[in-house]
Protein backbone atom coordinates (compact mmCIF):
# COMPACT_ATOMS: atom_id res chain seq x y z
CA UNK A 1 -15.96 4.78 -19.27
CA UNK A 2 -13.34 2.91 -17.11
CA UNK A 3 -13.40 2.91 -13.48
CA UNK A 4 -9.76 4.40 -11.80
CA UNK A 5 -7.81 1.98 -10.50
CA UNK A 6 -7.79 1.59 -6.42
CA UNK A 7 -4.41 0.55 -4.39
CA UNK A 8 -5.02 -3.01 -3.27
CA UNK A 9 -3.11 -4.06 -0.15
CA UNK A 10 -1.89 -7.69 -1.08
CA UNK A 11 -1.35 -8.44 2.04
CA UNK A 12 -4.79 -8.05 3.90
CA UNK A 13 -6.85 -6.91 0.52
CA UNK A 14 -7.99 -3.43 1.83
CA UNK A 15 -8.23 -1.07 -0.64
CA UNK A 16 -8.11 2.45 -0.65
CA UNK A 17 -9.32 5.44 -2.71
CA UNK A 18 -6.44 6.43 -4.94
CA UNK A 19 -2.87 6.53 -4.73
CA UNK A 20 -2.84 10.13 -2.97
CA UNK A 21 -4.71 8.41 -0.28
CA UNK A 22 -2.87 5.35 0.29
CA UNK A 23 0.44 7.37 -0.07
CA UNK A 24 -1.33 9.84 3.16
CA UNK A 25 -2.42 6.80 5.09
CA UNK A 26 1.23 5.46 5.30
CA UNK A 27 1.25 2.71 2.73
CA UNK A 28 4.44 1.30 1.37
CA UNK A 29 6.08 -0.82 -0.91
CA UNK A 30 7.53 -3.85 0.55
CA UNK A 31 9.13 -6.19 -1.66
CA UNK A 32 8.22 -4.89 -4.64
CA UNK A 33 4.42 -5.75 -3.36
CA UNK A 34 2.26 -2.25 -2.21
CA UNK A 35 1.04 -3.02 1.85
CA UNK A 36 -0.94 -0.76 3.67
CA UNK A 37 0.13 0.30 7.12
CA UNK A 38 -0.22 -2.52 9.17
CA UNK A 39 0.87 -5.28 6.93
CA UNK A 40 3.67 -3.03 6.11
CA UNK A 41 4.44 -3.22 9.98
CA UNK A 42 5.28 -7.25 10.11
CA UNK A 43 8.51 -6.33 7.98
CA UNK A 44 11.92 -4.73 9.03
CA UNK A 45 12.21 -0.99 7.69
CA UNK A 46 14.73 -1.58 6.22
CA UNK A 47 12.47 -3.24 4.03
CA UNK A 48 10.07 -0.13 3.36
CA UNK A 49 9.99 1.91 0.80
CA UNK A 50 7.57 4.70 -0.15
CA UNK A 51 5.85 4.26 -3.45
């Protein structure tokens, strides 16, 4: 059996749960590269983008 894949922040390297999770916690995509909340912070939000 295969383990789910987890949201990795590649930015800091927290990960989170699931997707639902990260998505609820305020992650974004920045760049094309998924951030969670407070890496996603050091860039404009212009920048953001939900994923």
């Amino acid at each position: 059996m295969t383990r789910p894949v987890q949201p990795e922040c590649t930015g800091c390297g927290m990960t989170d749960l699931n997707f639902v999770w990260a998505a609820a916690a305020g992650w974004r995509r920045v760049l094309g590269r998924l951030r969670c909340r407070p890496c996603a912070s050091d860039f404009p939000a212009w920048m953001h983008r939900s994923f």
